[in-house]
Protein backbone atom coordinates (compact mmCIF):
# COMPACT_ATOMS: atom_id res chain seq x y z
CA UNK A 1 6.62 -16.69 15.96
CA UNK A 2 5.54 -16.90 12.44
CA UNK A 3 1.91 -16.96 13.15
CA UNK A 4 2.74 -13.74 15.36
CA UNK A 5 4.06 -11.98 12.30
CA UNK A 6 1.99 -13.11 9.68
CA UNK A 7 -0.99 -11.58 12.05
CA UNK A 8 0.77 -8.13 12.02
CA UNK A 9 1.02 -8.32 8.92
CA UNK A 10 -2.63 -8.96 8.14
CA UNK A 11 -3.60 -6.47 10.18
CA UNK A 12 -1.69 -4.11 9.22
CA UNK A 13 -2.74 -4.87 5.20
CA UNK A 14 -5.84 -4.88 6.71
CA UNK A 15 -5.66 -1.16 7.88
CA UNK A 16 -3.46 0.09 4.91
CA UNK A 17 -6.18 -0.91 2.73
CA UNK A 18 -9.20 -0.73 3.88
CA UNK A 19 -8.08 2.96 4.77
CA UNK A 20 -7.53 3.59 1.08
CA UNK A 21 -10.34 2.04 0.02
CA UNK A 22 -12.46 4.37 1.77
CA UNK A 23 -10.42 7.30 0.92
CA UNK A 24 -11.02 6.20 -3.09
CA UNK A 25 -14.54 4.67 -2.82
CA UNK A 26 -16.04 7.14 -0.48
CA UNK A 27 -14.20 10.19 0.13
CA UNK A 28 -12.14 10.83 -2.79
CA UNK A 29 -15.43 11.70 -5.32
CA UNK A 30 -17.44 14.14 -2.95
CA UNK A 31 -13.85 15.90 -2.37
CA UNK A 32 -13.38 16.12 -6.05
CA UNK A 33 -17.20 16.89 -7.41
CA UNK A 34 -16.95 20.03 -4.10
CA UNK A 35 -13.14 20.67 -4.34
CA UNK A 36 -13.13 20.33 -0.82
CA UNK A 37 -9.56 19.85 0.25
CA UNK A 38 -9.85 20.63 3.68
CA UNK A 39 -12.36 17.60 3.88
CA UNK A 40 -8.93 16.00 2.20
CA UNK A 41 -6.39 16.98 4.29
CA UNK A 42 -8.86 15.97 7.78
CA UNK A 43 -8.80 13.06 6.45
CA UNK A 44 -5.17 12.06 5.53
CA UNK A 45 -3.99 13.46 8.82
CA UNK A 46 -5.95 11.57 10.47
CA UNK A 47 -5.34 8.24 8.26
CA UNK A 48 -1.95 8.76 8.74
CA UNK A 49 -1.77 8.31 12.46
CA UNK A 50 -2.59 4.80 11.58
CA UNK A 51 -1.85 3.98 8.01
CA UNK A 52 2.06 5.13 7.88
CA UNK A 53 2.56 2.48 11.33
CA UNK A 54 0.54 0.00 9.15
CA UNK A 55 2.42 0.68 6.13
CA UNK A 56 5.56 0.69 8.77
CA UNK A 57 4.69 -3.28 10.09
CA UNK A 58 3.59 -4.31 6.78
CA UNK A 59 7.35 -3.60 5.41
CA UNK A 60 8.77 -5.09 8.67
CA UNK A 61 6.76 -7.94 8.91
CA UNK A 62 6.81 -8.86 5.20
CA UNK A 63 10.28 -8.47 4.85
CA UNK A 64 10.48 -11.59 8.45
CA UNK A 65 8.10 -13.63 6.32
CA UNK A 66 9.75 -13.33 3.01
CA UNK A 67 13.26 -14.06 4.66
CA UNK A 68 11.30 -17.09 6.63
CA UNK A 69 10.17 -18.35 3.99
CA UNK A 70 12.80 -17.79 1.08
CA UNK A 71 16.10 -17.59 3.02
CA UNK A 72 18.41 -17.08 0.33
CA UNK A 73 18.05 -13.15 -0.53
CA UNK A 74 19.58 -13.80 -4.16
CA UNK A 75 16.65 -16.21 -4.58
CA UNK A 76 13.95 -13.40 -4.31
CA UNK A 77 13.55 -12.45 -7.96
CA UNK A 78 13.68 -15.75 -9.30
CA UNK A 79 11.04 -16.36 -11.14
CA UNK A 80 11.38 -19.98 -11.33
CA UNK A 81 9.33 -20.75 -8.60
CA UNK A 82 6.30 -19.23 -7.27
CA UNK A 83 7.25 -18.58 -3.79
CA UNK A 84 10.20 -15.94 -5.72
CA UNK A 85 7.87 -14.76 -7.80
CA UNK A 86 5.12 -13.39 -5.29
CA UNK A 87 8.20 -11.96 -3.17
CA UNK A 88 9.18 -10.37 -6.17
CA UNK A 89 5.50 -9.41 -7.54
CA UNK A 90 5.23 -7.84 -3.58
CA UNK A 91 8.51 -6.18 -3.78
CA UNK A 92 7.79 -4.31 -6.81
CA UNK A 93 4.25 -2.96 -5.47
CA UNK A 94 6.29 -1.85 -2.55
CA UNK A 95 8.51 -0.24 -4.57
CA UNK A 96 6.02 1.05 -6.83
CA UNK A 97 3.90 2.53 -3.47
CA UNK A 98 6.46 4.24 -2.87
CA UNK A 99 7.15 5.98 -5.53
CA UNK A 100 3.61 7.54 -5.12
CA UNK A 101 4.04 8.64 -1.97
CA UNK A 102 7.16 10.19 -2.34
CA UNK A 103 6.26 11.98 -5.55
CA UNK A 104 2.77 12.95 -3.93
CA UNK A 105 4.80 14.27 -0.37
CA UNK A 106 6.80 16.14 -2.05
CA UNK A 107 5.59 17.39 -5.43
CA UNK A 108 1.54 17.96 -4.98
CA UNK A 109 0.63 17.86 -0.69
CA UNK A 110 2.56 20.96 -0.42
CA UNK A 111 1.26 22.74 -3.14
CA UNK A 112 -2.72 21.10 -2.69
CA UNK A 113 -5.13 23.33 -3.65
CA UNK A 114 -8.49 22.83 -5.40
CA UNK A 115 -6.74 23.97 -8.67
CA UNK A 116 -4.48 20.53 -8.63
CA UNK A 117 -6.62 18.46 -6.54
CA UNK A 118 -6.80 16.12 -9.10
CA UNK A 119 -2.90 15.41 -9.58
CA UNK A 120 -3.31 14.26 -6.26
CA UNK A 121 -6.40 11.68 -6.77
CA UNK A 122 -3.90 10.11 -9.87
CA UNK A 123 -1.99 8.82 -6.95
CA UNK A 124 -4.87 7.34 -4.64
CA UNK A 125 -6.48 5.49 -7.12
CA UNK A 126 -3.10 3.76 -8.31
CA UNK A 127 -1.90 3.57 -4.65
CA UNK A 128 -5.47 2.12 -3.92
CA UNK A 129 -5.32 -0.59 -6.74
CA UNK A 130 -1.60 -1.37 -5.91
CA UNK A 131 -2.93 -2.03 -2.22
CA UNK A 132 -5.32 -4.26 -3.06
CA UNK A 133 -2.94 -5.89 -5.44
CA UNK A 134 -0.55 -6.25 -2.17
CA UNK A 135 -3.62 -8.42 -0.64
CA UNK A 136 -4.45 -10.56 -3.96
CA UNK A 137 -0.65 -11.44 -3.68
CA UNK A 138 -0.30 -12.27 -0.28
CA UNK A 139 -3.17 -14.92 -1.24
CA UNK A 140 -1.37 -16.55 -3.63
CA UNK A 141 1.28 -17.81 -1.24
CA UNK A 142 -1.87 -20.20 -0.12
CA UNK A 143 -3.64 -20.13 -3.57
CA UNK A 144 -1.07 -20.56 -5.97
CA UNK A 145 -3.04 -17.37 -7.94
CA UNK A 146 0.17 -15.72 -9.28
């Protein structure tokens, strides 16, 4: 079963960031140099459909791994050993995505115009790098990295 979830998981980090790193790296400058939020908002509805179910099985799925492989919830922000410390590192970027997205929901999407539009590119890029920081952490449970 572990192999099942750790695939989900992949896949779904797959998804989650590759999504966002063609909405920084590709979309994100052409909607900013034309202040084309329409071009925007096309795209985020349709990332959504699969990015929030990605984000959705990542959380899921991480959470079965972490508990597989660190049974003792206390133990998680330990950093005395590295297995704590990645759950931890990946906890906090959770957290930390969150934040984003629940400051960019509700403060700036309703409000987007092309007056603001960049408000809302200060939380792609960090939810972008935090993504890929997700990834370089998940490594490091078979690279020692972190």
């Amino acid at each position: 079963m572990y192999n099942v979830f750790l695939f989900l998981h992949l896949l779904a980090a797959t998804v989650w960031t590759g999504g966002h790193l063609v909405l920084a790296c590709s979309i994100l400058p052409g909607v900013l140099k034309n202040k084309d939020v329409d071009f925007l908002q096309r795209f985020e509805q349709a990332f959504e459909k699969i990015g929030i179910p990605a984000l959705i099985i990542q959380v899921l799925t991480g959470l079965h791994l972490a508990f597989t492989m660190l049974p003792d919830f206390s133990m998680w922000f330990d950093f005395s050993n590295s297995i704590s410390k990645i759950i931890s590192i990946k906890v906090i970027l959770l957290l930390t995505t969150l934040g984003l997205a629940l400051d960019a929901r509700l403060r700036i999407i309703p409000k987007l115009s092309k007056d603001n539009l960049s408000a809302l590119a200060w939380h792609i890029i960090p939810v972008t790098i935090v993504s890929v920081l997700f990834v370089i952490a998940g490594i490091s449970f078979r690279t020692g990295w972190l």
